[in-house]
C-alpha atoms as a PDB file:
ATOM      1  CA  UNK A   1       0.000   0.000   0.000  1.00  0.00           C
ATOM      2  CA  UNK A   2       1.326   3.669  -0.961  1.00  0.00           C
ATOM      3  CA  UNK A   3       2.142   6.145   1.283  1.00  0.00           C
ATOM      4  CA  UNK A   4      -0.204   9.306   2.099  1.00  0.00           C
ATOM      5  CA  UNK A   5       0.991  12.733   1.298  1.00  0.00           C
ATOM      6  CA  UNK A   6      -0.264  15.597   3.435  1.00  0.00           C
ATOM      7  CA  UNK A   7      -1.149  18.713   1.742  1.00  0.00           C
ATOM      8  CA  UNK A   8      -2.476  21.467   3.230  1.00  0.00           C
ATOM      9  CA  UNK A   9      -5.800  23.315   1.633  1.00  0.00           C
ATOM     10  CA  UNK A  10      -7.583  26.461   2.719  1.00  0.00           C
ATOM     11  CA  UNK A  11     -11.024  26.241   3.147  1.00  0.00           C
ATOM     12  CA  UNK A  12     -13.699  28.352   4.451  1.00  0.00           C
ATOM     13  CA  UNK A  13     -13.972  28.616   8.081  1.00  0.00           C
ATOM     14  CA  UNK A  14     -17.748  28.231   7.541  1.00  0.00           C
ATOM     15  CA  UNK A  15     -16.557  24.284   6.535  1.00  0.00           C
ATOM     16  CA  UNK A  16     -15.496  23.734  10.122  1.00  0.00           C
ATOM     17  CA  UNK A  17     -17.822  26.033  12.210  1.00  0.00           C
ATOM     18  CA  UNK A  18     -21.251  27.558  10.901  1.00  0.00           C
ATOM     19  CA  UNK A  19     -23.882  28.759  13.748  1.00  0.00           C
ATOM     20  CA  UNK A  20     -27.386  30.987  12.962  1.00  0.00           C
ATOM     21  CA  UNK A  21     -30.116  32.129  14.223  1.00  0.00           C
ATOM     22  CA  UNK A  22     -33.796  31.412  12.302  1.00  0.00           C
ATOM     23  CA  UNK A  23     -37.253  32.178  13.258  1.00  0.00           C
ATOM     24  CA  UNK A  24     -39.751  29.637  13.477  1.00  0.00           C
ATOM     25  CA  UNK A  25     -43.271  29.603  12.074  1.00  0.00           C
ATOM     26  CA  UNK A  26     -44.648  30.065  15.446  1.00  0.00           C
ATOM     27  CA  UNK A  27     -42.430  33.153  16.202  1.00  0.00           C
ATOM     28  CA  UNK A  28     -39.608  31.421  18.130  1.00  0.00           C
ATOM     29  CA  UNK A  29     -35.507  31.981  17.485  1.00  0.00           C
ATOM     30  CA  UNK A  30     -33.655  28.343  16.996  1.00  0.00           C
ATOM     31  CA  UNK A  31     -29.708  27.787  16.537  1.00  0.00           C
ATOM     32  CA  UNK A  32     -28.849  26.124  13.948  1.00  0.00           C
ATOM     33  CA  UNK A  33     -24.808  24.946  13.769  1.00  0.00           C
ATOM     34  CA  UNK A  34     -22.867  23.003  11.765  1.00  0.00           C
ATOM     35  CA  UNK A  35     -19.692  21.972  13.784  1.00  0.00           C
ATOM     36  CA  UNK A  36     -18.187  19.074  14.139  1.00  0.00           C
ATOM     37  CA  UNK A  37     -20.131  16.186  15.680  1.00  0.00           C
ATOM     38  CA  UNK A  38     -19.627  14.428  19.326  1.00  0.00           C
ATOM     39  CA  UNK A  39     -19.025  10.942  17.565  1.00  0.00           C
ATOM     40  CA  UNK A  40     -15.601  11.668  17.068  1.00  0.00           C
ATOM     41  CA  UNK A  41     -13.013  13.866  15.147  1.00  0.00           C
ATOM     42  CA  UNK A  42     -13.636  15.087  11.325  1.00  0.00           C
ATOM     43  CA  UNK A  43     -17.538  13.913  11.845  1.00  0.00           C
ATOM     44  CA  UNK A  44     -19.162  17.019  10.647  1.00  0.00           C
ATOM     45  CA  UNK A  45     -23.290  17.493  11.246  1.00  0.00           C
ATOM     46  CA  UNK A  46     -26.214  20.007  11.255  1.00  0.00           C
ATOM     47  CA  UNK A  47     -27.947  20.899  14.647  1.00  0.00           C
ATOM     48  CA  UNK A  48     -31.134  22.304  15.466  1.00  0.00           C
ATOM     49  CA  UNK A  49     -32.111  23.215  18.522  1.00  0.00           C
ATOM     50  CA  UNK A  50     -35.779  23.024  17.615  1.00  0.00           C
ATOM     51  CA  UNK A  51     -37.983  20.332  19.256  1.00  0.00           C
ATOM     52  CA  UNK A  52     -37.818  18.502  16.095  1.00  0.00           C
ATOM     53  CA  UNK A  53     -34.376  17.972  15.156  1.00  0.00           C
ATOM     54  CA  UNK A  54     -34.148  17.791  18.992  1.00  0.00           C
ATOM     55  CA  UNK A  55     -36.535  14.297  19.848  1.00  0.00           C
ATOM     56  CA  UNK A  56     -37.250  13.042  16.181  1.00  0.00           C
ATOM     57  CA  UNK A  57     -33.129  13.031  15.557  1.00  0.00           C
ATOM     58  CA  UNK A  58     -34.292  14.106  11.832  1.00  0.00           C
ATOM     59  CA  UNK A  59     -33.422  17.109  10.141  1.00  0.00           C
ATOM     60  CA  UNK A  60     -35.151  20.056  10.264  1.00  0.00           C
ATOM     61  CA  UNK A  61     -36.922  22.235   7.973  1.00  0.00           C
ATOM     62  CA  UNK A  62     -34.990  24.913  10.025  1.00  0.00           C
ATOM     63  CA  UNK A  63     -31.980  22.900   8.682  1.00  0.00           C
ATOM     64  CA  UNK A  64     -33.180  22.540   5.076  1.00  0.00           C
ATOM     65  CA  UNK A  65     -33.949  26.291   4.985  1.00  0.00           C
ATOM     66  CA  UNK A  66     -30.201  27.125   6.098  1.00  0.00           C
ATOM     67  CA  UNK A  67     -27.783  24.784   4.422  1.00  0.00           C
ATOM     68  CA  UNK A  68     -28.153  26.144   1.176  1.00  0.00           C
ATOM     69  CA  UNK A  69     -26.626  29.845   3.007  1.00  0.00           C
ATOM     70  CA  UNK A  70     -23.638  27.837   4.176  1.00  0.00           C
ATOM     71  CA  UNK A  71     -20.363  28.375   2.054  1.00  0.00           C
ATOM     72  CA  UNK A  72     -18.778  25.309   1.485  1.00  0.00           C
ATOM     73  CA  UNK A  73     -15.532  26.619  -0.411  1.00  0.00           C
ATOM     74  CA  UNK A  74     -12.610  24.714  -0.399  1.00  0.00           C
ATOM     75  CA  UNK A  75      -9.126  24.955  -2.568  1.00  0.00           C
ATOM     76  CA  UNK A  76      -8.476  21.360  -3.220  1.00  0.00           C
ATOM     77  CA  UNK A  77      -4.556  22.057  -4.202  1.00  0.00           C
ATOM     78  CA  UNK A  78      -4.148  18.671  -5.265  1.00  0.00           C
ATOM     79  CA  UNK A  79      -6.417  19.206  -7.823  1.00  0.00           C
ATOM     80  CA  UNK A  80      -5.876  23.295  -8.498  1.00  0.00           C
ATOM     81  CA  UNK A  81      -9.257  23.054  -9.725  1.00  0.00           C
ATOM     82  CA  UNK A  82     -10.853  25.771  -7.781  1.00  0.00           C
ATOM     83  CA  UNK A  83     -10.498  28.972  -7.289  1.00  0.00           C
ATOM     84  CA  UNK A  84      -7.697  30.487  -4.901  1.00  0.00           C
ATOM     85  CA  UNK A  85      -8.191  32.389  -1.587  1.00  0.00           C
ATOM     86  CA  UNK A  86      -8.078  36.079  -2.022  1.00  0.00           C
ATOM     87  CA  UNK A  87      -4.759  37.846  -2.159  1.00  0.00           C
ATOM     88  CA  UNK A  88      -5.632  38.743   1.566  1.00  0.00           C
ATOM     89  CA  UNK A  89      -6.895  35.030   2.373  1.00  0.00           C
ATOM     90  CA  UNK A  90     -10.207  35.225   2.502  1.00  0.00           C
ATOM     91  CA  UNK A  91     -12.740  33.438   0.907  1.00  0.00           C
ATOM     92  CA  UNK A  92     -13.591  34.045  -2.483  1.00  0.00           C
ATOM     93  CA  UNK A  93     -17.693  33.292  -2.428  1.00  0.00           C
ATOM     94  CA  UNK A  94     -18.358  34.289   0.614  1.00  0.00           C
ATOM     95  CA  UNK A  95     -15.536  36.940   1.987  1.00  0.00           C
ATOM     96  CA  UNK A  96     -14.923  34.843   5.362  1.00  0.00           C
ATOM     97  CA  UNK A  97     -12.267  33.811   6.730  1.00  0.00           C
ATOM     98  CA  UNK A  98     -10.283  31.081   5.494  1.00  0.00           C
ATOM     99  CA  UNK A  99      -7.899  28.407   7.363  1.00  0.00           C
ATOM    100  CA  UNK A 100      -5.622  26.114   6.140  1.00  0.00           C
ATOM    101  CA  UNK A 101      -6.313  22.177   6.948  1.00  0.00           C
ATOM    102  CA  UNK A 102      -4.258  19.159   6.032  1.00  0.00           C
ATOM    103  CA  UNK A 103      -5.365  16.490   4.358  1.00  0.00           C
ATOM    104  CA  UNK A 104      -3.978  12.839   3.114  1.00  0.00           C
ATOM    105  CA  UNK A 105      -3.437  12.402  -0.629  1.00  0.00           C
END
């Protein structure tokens, strides 16, 4: 078996952490967060804190409503198929921050 190179890739900060606020039908203010998930490391999930997403363990229309806001740019160097971080390292769709992460080739 080969071994794995590590390259490093920026990626919007948005891809490790995302957290907003969204108003209910009845009137009431949920959090919904993207983050990394309690099952272990590099497990990434959507959380509501509605009473839906909360007992049912399904996601949300709170959820559905938000993840198409999310940026989800990456640079995949490997690749050099995407587009770059700005000159000043931020993201390029969405103006955030960007971070560098490694990852095994």
């Amino acid at each position: 078996m080969p071994d794995l190179t590590i390259e490093h890739i920026r990626t919007c900060k948005k891809n490790l952490f995302f957290e907003t606020k969204v108003q209910g039908s009845k009137g009431n203010v949920y959090t919904v967060t993207y983050c990394e998930s309690p099952g272990g490391p590099y497990q990434y999930g959507w959380f509501c804190t509605c009473p839906h997403n909360t007992y049912r363990r399904k996601e949300c229309k709170h959820i559905k409503q938000v993840k198409a806001t999310k940026c989800s740019w990456n640079w995949e160097a490997w690749m050099g198929n995407h587009a770059e971080a700005n000159p000043d390292g931020t993201c390029p769709e969405c103006g955030g921050e960007t971070t560098a992460i490694r990852v095994a080739v």
